[in-house]
C-alpha atoms as a PDB file:
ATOM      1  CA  UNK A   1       0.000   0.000   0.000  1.00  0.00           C
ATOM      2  CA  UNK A   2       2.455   2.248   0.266  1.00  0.00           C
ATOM      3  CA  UNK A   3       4.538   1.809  -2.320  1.00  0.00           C
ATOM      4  CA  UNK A   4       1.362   2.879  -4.500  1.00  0.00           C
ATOM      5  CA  UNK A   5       0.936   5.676  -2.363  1.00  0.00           C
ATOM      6  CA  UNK A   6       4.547   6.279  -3.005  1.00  0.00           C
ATOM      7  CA  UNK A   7       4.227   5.892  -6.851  1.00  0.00           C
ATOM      8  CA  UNK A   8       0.868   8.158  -6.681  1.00  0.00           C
ATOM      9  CA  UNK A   9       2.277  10.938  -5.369  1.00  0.00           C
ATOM     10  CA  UNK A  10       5.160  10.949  -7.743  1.00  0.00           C
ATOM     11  CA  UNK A  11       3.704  10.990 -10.529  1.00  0.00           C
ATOM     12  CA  UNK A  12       1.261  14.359  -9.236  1.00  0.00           C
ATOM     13  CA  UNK A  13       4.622  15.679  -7.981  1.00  0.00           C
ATOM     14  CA  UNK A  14       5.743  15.302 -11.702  1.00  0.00           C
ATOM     15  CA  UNK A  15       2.443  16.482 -13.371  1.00  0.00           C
ATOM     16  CA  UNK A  16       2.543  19.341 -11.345  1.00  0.00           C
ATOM     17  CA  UNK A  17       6.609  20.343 -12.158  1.00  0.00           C
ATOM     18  CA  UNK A  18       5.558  19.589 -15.975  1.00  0.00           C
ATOM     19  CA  UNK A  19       2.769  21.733 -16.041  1.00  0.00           C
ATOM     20  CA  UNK A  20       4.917  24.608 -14.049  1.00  0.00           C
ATOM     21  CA  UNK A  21       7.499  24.137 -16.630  1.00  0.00           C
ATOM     22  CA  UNK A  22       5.309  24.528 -19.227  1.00  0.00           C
ATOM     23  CA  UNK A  23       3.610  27.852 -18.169  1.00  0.00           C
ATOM     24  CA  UNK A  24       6.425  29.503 -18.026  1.00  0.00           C
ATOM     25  CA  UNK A  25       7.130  28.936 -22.016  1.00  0.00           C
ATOM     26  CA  UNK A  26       4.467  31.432 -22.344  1.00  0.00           C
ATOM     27  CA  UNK A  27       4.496  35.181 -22.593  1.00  0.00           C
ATOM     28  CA  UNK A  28       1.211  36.753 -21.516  1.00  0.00           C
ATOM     29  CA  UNK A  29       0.514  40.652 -20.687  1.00  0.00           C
ATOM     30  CA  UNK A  30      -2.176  42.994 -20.160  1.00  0.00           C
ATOM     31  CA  UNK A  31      -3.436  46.000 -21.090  1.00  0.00           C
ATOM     32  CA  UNK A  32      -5.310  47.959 -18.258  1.00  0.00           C
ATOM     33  CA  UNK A  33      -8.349  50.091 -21.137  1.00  0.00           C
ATOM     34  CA  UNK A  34      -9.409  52.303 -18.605  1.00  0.00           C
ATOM     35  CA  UNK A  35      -5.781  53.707 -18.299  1.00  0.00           C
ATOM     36  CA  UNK A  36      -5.355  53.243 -21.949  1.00  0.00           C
ATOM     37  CA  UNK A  37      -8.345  55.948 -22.757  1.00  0.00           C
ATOM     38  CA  UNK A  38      -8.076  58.111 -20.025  1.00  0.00           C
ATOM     39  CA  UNK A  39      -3.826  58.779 -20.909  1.00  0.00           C
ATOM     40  CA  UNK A  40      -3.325  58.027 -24.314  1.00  0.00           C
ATOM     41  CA  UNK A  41      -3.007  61.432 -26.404  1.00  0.00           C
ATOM     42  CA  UNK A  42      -5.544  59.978 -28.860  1.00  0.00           C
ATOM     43  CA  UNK A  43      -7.998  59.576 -25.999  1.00  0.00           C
ATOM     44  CA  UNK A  44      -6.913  63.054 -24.430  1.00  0.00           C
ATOM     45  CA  UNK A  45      -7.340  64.668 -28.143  1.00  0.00           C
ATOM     46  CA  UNK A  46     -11.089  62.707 -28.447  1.00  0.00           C
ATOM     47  CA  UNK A  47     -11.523  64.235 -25.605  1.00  0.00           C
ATOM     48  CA  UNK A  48     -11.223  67.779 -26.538  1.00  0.00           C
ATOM     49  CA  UNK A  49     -12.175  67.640 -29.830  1.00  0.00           C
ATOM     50  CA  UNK A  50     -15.594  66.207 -27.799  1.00  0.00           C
ATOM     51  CA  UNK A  51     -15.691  69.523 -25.775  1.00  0.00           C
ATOM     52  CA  UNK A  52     -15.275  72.107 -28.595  1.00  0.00           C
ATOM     53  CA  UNK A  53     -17.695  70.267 -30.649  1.00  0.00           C
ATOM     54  CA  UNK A  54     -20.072  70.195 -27.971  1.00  0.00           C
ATOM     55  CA  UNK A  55     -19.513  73.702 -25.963  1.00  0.00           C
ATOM     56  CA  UNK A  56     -22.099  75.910 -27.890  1.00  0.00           C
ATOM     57  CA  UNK A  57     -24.854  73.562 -27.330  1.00  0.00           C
ATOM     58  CA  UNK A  58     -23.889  73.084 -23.757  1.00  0.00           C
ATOM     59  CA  UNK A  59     -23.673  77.228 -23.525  1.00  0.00           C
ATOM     60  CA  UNK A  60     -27.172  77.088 -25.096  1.00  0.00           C
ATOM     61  CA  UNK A  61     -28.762  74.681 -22.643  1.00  0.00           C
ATOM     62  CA  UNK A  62     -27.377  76.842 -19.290  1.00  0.00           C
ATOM     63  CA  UNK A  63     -28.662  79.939 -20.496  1.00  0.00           C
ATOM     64  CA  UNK A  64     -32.225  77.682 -21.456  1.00  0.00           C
ATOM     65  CA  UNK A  65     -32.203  76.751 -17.917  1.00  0.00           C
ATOM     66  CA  UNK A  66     -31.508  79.811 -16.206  1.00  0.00           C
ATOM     67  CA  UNK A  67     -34.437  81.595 -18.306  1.00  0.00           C
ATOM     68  CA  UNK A  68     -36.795  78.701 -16.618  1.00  0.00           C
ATOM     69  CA  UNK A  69     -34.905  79.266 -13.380  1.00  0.00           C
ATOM     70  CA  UNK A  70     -35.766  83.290 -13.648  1.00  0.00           C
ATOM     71  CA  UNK A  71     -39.353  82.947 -14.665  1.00  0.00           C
ATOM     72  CA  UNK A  72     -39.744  80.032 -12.066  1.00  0.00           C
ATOM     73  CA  UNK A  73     -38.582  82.838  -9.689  1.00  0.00           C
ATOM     74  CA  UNK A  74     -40.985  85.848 -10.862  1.00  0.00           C
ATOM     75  CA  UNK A  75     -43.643  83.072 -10.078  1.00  0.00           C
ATOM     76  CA  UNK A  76     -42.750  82.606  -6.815  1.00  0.00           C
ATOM     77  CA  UNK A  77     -41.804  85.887  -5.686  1.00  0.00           C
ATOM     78  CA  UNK A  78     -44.950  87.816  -8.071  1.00  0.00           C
ATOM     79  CA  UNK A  79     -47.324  85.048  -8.768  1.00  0.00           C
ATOM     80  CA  UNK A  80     -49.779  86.276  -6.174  1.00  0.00           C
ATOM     81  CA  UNK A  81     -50.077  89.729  -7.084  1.00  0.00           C
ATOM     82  CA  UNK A  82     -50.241  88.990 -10.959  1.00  0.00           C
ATOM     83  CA  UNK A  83     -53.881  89.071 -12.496  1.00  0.00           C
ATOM     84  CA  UNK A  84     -55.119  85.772 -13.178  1.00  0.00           C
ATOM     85  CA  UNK A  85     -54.654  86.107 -16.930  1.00  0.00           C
ATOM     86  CA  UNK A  86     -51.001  86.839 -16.799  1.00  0.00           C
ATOM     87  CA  UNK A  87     -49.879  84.052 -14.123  1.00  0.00           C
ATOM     88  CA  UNK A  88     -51.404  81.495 -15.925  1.00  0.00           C
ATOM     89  CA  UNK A  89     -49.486  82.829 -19.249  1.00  0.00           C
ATOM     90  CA  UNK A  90     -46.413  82.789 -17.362  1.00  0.00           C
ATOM     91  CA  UNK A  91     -47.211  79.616 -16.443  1.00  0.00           C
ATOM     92  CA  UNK A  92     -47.877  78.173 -19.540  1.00  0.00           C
ATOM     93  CA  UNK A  93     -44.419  79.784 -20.855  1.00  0.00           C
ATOM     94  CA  UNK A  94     -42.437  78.110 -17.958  1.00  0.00           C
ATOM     95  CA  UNK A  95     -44.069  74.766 -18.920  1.00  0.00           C
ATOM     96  CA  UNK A  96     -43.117  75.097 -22.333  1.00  0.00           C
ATOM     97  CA  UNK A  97     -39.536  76.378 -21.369  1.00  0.00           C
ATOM     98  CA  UNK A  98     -39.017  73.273 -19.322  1.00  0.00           C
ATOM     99  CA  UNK A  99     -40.067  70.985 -21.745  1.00  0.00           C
ATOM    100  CA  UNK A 100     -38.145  72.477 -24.585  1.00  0.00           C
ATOM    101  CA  UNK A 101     -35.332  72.089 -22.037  1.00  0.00           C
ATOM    102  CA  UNK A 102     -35.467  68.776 -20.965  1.00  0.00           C
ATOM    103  CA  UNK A 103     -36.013  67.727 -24.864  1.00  0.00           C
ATOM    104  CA  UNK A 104     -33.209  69.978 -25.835  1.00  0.00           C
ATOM    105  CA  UNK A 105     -30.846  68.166 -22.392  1.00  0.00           C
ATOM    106  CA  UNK A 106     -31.871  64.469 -23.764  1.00  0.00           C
ATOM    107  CA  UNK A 107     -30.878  65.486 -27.585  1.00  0.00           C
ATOM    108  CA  UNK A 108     -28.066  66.631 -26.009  1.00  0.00           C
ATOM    109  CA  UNK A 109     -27.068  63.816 -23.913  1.00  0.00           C
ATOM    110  CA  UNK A 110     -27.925  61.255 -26.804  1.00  0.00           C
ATOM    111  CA  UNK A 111     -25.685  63.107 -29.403  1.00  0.00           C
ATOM    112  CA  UNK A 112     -22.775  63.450 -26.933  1.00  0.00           C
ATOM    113  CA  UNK A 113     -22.870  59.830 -26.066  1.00  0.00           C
ATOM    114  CA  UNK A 114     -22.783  59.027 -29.850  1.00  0.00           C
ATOM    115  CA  UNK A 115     -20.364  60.908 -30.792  1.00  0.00           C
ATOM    116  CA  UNK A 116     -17.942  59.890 -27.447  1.00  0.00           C
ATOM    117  CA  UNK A 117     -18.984  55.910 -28.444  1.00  0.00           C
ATOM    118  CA  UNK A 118     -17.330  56.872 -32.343  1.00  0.00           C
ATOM    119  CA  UNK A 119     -14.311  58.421 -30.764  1.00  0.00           C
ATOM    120  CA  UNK A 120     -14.070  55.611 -28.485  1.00  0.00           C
ATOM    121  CA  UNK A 121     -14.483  52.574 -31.225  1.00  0.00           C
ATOM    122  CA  UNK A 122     -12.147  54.737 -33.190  1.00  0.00           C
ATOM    123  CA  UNK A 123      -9.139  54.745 -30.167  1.00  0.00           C
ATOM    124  CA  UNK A 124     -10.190  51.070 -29.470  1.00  0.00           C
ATOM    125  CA  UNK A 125      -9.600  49.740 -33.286  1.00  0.00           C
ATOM    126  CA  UNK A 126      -5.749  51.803 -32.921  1.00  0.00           C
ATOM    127  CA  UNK A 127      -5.284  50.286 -29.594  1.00  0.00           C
ATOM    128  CA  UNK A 128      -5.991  46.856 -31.079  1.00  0.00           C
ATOM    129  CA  UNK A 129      -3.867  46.954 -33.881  1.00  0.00           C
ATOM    130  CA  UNK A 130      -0.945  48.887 -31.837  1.00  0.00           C
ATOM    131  CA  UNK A 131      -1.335  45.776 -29.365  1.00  0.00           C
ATOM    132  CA  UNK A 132      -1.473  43.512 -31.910  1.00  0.00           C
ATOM    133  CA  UNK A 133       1.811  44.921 -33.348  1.00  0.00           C
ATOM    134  CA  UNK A 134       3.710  44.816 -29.998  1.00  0.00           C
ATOM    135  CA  UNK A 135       2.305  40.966 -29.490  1.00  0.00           C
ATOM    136  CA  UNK A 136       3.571  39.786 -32.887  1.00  0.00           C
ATOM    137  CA  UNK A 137       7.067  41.836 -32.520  1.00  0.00           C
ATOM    138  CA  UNK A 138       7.536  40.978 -28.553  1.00  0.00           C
ATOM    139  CA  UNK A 139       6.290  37.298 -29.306  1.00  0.00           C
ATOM    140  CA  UNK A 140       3.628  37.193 -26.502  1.00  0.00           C
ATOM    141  CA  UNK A 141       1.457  34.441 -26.660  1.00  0.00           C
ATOM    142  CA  UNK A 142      -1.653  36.052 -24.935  1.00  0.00           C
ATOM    143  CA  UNK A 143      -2.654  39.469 -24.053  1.00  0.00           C
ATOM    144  CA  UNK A 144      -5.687  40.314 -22.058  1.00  0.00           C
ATOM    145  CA  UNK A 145      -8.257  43.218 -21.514  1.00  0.00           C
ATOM    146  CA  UNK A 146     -10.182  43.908 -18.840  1.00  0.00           C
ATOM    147  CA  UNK A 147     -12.426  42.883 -17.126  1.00  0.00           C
ATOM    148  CA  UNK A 148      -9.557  40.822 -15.321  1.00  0.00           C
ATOM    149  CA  UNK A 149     -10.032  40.293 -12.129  1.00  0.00           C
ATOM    150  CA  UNK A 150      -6.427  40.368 -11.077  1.00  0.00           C
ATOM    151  CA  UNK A 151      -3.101  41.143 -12.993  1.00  0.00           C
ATOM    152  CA  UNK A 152       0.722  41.597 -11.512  1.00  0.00           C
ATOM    153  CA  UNK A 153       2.553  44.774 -12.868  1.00  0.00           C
ATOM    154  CA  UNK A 154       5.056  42.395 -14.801  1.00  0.00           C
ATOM    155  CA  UNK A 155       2.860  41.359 -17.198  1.00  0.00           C
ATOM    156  CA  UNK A 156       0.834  45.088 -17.763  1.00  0.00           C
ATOM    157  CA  UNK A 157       2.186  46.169 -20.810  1.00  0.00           C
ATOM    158  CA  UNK A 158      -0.522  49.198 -21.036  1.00  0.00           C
ATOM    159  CA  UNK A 159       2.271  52.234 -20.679  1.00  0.00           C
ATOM    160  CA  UNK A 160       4.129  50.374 -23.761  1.00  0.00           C
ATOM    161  CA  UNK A 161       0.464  50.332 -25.640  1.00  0.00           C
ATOM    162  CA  UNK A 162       0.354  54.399 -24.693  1.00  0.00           C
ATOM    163  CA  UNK A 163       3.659  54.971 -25.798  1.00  0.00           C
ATOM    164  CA  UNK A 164       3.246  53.202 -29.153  1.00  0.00           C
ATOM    165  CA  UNK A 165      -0.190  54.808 -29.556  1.00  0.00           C
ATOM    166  CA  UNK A 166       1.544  58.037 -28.771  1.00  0.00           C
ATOM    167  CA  UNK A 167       4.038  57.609 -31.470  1.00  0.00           C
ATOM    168  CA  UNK A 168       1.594  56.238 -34.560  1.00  0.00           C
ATOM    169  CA  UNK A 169      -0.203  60.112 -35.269  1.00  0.00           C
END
């Protein structure tokens, strides 16, 4: 009995030195995407080109809101000594203020999310092929993305993805 016991554990002693031996044959890194966008000069660039493009409608919408904020305020402050006739038409007015408002804020929010989704597809298809370039030239033999639940900083490569984004204008 135990010499099997012997012979058992042997041979998991040498499946398990095997099977270390053989992981480390293999090059694997990852590339943290949330770093990627937020420091990459492409992403940084997306990013303001998002802002200009996107100021004068955001301009538009505060001074939209701070008409509905004034007449909301004339309400309050002279709504009781207005005639009847001219509260409810300043009533109506603020209705239709904040409704063409809150249209105007979901338009708003819609377009800007579209257009940050392009810029980001565009980044991610550079990113992709920049990684794919520094996996074929650095011979790795995986390279992950998140969601990862844990990697070590030996095998994040993501400041070597920035810098080779950085370079390819």
């Amino acid at each position: 009995m135990s010499k099997r016991l012997t012979l058992i554990f042997g041979a998991l002693l040498s499946v398990f030195f095997v099977g270390t031996a053989m992981a480390e044959d293999y090059k694997i890194g990852f590339v943290n995407t949330e770093k990627l966008f937020r420091e990459a000069a492409h992403a940084k660039r997306a990013q303001q080109k998002l802002e200009k493009e996107f100021s004068a409608r955001d301009a538009d919408l505060q001074k939209l809101s701070k008409q509905v904020q004034n007449l909301q305020t004339v309400l309050d402050k002279d709504g009781a000594t207005m005639t009847e006739s001219t509260r409810r038409d300043r009533e109506r007015e603020l209705a239709n203020l904040s409704r063409d408002l809150q249209r105007q804020q979901r338009e708003f929010r819609e377009d800007l999310n579209l257009r940050r989704n392009e810029e980001l597809s565009s980044l991610q298809e550079r990113a992709n092929k920049v990684i794919q370039e520094i996996a074929e030239n650095e011979k790795f033999d995986l390279i992950l993305q998140e969601p990862v639940v844990y990697a070590s900083k030996r095998i994040d490569i993501t400041d070597k993805v920035i810098k080779a984004l950085d370079a390819s204008k």
